[in-house]
C-alpha atoms as a PDB file:
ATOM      1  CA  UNK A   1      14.205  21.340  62.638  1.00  0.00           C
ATOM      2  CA  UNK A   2      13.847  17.587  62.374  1.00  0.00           C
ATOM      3  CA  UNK A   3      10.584  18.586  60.252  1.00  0.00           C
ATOM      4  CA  UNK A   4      12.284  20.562  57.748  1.00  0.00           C
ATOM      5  CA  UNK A   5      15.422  17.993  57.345  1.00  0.00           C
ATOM      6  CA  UNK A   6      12.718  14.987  56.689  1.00  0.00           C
ATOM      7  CA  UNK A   7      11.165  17.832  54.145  1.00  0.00           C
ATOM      8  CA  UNK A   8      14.298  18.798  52.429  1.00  0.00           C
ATOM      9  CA  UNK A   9      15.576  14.878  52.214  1.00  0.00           C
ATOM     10  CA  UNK A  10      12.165  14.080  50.667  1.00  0.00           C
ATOM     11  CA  UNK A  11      12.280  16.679  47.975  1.00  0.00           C
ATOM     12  CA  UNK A  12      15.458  15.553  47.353  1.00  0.00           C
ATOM     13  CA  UNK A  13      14.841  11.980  46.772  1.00  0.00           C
ATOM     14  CA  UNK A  14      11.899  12.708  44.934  1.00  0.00           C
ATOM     15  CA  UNK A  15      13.792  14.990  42.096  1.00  0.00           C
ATOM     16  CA  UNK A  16      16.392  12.320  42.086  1.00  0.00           C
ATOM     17  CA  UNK A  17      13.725   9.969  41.048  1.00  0.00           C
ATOM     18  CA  UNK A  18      12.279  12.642  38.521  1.00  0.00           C
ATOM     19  CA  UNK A  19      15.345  13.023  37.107  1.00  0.00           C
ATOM     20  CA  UNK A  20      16.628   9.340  36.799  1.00  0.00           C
ATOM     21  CA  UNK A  21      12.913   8.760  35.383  1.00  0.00           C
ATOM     22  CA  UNK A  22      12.837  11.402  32.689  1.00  0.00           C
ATOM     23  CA  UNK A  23      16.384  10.399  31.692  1.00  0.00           C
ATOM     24  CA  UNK A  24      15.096   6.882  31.369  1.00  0.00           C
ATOM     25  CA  UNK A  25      11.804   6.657  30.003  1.00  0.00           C
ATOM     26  CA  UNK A  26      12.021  10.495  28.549  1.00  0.00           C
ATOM     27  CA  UNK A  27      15.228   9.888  26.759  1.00  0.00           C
ATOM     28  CA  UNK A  28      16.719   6.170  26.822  1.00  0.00           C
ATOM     29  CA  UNK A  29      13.880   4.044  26.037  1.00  0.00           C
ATOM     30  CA  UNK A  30      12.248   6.395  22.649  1.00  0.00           C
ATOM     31  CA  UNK A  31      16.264   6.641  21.566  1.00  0.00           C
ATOM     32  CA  UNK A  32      16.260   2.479  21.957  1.00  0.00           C
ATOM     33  CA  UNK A  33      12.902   2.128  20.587  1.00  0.00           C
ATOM     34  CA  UNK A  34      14.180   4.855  17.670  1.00  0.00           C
ATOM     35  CA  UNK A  35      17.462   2.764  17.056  1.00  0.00           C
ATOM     36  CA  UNK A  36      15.595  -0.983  16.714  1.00  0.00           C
ATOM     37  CA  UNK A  37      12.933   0.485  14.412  1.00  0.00           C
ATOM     38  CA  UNK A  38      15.710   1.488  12.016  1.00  0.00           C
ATOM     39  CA  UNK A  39      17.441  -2.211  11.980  1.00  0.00           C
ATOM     40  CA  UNK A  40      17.340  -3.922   8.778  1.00  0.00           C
ATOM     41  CA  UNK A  41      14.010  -2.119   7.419  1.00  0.00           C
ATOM     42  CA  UNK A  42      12.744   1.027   6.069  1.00  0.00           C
ATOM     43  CA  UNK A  43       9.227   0.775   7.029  1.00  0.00           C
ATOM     44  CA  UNK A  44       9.663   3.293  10.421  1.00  0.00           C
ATOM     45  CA  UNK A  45      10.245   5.716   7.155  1.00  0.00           C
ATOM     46  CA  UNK A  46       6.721   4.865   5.287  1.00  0.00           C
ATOM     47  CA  UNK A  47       8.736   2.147   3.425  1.00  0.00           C
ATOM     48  CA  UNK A  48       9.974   4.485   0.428  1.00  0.00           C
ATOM     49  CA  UNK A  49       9.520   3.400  -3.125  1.00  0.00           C
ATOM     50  CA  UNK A  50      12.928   4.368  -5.724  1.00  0.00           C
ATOM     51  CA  UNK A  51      12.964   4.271  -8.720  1.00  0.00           C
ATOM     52  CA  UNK A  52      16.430   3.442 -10.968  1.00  0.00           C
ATOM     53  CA  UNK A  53      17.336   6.906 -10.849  1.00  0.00           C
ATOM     54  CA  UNK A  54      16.886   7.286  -6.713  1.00  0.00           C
ATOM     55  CA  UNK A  55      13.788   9.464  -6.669  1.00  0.00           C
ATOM     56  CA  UNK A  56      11.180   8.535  -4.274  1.00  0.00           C
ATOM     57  CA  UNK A  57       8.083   7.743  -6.134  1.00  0.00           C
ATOM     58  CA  UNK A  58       5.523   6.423  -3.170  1.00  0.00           C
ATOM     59  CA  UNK A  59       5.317   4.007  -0.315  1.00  0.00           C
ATOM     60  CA  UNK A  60       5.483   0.046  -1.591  1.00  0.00           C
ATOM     61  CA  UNK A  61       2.694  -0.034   1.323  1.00  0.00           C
ATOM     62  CA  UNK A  62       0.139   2.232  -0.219  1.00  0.00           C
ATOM     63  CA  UNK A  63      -1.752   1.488  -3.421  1.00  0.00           C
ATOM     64  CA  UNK A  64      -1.981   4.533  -5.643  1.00  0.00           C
ATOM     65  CA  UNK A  65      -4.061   2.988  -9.142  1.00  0.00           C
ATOM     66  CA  UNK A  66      -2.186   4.488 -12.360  1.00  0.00           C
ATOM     67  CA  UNK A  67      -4.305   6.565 -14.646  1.00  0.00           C
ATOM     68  CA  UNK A  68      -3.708   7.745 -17.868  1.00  0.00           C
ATOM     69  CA  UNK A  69      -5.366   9.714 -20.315  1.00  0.00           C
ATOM     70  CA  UNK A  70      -8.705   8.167 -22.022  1.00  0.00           C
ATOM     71  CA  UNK A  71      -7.912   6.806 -25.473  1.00  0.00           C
ATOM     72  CA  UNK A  72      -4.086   6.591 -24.372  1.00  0.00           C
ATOM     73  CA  UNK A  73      -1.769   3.507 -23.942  1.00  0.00           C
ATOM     74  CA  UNK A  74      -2.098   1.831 -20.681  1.00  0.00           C
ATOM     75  CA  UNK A  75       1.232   0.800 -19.771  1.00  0.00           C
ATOM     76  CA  UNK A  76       0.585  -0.161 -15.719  1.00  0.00           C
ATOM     77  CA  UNK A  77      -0.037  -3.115 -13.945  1.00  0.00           C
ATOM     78  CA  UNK A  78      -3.158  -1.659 -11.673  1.00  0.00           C
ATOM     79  CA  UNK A  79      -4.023  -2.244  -8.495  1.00  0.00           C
ATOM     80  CA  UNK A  80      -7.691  -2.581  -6.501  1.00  0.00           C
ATOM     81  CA  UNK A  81     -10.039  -0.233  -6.459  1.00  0.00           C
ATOM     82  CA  UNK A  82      -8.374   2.971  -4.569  1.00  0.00           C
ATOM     83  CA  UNK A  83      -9.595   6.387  -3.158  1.00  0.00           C
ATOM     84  CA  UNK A  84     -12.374   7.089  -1.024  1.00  0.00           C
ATOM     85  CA  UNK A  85     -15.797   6.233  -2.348  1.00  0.00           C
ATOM     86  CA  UNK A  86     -18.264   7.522  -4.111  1.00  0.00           C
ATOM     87  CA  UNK A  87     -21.931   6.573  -4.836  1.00  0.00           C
ATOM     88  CA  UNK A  88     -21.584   8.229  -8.294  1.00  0.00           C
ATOM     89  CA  UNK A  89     -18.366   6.571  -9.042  1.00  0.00           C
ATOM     90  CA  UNK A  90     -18.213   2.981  -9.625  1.00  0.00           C
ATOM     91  CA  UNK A  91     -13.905   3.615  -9.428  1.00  0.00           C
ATOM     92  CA  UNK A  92     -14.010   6.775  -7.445  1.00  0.00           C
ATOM     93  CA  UNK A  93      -9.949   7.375  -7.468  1.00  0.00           C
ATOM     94  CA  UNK A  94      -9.026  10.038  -5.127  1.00  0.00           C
ATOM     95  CA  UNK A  95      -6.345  11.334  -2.403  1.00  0.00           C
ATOM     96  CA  UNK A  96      -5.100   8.547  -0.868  1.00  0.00           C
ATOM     97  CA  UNK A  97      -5.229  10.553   2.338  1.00  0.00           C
ATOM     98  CA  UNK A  98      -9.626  10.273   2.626  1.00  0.00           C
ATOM     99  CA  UNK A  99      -9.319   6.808   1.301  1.00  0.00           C
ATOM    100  CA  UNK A 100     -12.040   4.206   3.558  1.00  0.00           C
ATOM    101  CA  UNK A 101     -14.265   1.414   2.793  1.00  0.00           C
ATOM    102  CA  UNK A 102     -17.302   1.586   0.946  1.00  0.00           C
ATOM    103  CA  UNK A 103     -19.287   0.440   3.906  1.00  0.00           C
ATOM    104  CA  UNK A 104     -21.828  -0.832   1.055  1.00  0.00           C
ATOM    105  CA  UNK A 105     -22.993  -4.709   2.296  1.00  0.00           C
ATOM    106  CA  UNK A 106     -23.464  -7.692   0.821  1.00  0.00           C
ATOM    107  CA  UNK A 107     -26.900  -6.759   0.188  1.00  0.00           C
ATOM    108  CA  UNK A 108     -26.428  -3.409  -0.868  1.00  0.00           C
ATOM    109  CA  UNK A 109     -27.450  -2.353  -4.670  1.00  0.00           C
ATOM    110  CA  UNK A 110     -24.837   0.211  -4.915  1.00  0.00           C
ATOM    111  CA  UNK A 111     -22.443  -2.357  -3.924  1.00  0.00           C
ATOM    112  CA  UNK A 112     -23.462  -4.880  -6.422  1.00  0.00           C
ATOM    113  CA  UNK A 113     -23.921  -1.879  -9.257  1.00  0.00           C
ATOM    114  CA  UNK A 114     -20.076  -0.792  -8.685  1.00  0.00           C
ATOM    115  CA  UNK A 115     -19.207  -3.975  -9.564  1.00  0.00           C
ATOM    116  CA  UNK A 116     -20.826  -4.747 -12.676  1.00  0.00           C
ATOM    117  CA  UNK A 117     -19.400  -1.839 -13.641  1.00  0.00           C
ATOM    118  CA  UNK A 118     -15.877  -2.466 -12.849  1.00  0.00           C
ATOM    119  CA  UNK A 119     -15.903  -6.234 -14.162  1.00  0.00           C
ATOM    120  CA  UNK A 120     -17.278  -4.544 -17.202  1.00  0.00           C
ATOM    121  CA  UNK A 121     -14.625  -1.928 -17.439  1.00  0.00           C
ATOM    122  CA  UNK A 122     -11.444  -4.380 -16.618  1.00  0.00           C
ATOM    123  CA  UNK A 123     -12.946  -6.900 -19.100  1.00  0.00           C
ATOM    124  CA  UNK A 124     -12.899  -4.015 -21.596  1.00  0.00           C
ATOM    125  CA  UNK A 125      -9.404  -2.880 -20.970  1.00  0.00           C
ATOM    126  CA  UNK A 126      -7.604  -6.479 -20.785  1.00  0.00           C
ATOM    127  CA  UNK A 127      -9.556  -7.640 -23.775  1.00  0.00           C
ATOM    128  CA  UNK A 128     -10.942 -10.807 -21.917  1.00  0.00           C
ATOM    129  CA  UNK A 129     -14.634 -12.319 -21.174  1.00  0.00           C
ATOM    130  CA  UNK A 130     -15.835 -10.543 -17.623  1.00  0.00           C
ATOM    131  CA  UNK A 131     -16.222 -14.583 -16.293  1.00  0.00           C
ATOM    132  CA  UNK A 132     -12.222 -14.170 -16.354  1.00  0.00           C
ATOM    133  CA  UNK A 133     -12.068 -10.723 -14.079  1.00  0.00           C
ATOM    134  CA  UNK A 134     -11.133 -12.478 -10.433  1.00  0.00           C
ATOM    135  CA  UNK A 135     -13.192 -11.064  -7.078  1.00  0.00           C
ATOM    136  CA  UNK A 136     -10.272  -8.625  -5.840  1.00  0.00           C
ATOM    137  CA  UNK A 137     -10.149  -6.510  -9.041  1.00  0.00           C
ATOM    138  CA  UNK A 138     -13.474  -5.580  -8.697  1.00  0.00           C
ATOM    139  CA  UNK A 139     -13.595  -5.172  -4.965  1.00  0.00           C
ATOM    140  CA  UNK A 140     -11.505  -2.377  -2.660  1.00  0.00           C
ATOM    141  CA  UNK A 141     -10.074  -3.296   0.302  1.00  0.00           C
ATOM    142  CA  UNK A 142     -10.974  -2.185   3.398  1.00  0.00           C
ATOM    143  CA  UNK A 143      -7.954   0.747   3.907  1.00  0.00           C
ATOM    144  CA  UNK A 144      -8.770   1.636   0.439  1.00  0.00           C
ATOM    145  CA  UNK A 145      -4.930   1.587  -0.495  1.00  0.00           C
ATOM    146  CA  UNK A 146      -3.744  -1.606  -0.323  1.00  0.00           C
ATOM    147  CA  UNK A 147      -0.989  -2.387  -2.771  1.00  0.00           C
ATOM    148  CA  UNK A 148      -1.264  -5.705  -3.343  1.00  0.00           C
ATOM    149  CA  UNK A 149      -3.410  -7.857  -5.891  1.00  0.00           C
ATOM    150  CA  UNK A 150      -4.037 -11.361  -6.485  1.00  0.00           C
ATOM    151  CA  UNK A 151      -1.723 -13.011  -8.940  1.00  0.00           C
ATOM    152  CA  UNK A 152      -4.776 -14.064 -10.488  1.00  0.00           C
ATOM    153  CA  UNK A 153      -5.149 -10.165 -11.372  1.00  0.00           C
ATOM    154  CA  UNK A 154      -2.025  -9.645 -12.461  1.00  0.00           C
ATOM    155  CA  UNK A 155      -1.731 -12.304 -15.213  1.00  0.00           C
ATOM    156  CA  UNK A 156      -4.456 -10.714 -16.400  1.00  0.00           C
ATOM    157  CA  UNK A 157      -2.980  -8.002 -16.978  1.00  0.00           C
ATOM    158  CA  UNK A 158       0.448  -9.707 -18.489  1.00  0.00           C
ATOM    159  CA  UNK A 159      -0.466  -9.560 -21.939  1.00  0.00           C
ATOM    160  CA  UNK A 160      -1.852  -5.550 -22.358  1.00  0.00           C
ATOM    161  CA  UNK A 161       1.329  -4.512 -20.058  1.00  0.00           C
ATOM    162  CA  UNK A 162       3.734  -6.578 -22.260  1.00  0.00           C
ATOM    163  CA  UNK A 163       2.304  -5.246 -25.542  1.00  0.00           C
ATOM    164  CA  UNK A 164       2.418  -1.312 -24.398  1.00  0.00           C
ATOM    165  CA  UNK A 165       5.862  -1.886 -22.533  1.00  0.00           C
ATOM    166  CA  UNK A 166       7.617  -3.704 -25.991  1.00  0.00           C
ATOM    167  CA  UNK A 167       8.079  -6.533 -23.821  1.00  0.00           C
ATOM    168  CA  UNK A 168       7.564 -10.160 -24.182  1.00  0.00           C
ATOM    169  CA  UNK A 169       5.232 -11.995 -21.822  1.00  0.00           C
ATOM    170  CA  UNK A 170       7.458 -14.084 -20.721  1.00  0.00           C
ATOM    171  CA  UNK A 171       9.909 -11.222 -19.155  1.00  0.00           C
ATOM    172  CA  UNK A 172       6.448  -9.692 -17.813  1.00  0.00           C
ATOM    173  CA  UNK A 173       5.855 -12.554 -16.288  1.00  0.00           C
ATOM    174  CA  UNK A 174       8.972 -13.154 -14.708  1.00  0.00           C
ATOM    175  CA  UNK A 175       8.765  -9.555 -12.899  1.00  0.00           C
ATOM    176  CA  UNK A 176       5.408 -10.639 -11.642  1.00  0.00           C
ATOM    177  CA  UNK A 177       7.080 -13.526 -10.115  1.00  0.00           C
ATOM    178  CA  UNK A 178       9.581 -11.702  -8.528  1.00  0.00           C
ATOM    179  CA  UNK A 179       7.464  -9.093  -6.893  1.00  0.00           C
ATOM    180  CA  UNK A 180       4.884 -11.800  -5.353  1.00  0.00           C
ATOM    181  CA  UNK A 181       5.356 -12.408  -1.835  1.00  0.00           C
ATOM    182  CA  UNK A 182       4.046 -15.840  -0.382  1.00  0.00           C
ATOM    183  CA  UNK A 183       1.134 -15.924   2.760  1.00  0.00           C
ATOM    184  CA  UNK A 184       3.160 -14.130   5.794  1.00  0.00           C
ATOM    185  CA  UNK A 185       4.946 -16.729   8.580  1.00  0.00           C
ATOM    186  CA  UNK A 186       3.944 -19.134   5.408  1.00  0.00           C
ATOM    187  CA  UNK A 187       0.195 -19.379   6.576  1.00  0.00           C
ATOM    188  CA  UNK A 188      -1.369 -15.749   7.469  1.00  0.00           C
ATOM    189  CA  UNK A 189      -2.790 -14.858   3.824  1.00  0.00           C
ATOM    190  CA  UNK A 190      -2.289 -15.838   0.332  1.00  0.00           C
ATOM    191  CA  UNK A 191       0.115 -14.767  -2.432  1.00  0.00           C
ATOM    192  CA  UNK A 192       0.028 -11.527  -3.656  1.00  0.00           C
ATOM    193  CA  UNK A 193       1.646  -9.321  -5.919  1.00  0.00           C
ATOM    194  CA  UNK A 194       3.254  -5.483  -5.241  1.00  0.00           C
ATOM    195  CA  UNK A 195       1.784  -3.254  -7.863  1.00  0.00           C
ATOM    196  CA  UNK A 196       3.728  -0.225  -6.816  1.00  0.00           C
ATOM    197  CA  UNK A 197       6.863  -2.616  -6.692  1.00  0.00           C
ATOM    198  CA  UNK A 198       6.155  -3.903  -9.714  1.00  0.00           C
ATOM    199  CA  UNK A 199       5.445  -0.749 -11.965  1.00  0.00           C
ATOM    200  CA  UNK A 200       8.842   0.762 -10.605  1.00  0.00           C
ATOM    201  CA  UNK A 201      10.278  -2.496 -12.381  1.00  0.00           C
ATOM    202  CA  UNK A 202       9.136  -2.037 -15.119  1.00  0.00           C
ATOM    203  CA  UNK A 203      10.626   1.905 -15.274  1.00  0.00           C
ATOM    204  CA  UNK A 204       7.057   3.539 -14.785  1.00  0.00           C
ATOM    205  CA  UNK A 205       7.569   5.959 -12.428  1.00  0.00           C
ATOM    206  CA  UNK A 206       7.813  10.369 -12.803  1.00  0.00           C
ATOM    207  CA  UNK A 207      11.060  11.352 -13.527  1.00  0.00           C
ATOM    208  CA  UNK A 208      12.752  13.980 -10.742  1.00  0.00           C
ATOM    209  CA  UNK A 209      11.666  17.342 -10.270  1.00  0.00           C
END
């Protein structure tokens, strides 16, 4: 009898403890965890991108490059090279989603082919000597979607987005400003500029469906 008390009180105790447990750690610590991760950001949501009128457009922490139509006006600031690769494709843009490094070397020809090709390219469409096209336009970053550039890269790019916007360099340039972020803590890093932020600024973004 003594047995089956000691049995009973034990099975007793133990889905005490179950329950207290799954209470705990199966409901109070993901609602905590759920409630801090929504203080004061947006990035537990994939950090959003609006545009004036509201509509989500993208993520300000995914690089999507622009494209337009050959022969067209190229209104965007653009950012590195996006999209998974390609040995064919010196720019290979694609779905975001199988984006990756290259995994091309320092000593790889591909490597050193793709960017030729892109300095030549970029030169082309900013109208400037390919000496003056900095390292991170011609190079992707490891993700393959970063957003960020160099502001090296994007006053390059001041004068052609100025011209096909009607703006004046000057209020280009101020926007650039604005949307470059310092190293992070002040040391991790150097400065770099959103392109997704900063093409939203300047009202380039699909209108609502």
């Amino acid at each position: 009898m003594r047995f089956v008390q000691n049995f009973l009180r034990q099975v007793v105790a133990g889905f005490a403890v179950l329950l207290a447990l799954t209470v705990i750690l199966g409901i109070g610590y993901p609602a905590v965890v759920w409630g801090i991760s929504r203080i004061g950001t947006d990035s537990a949501e994939g950090s959003p991108l609006r545009d004036a009128q509201g509509c989500v457009v993208g993520s300000s922490l995914i690089g999507v490059d622009p494209q337009v139509a050959p022969g067209e006006p190229d209104p965007y600031f653009h950012t590195r090279v996006t999209g998974s690769v390609s040995e064919n494709d010196a720019f290979a843009i694609s779905d975001p989603a199988a984006s990756g490094p290259s995994h091309q070397g320092p000593s790889s020809e591909i490597l050193a082919s793709f960017i030729e090709q892109r300095r030549t390219a970029i030169a082309e469409r900013e109208s400037v000597d390919p000496s003056a096209v900095p390292p991170d336009a011609v190079t992707g970053s490891g993700s393959g979607v970063d957003p960020a550039i160099s502001p090296e890269y994007a006053a390059l790019q001041v004068p052609r987005v100025a011209e096909v916007n009607g703006m004046s360099v000057g209020d280009v340039e101020a926007l650039v400003a604005e949307y470059t972020a310092g190293p992070q803590y002040g040391v991790l890093g150097a400065k770099a500029v959103n392109v997704p932020e900063l093409n939203v600024a300047l009202g380039l973004s699909s209108p609502c469906s």
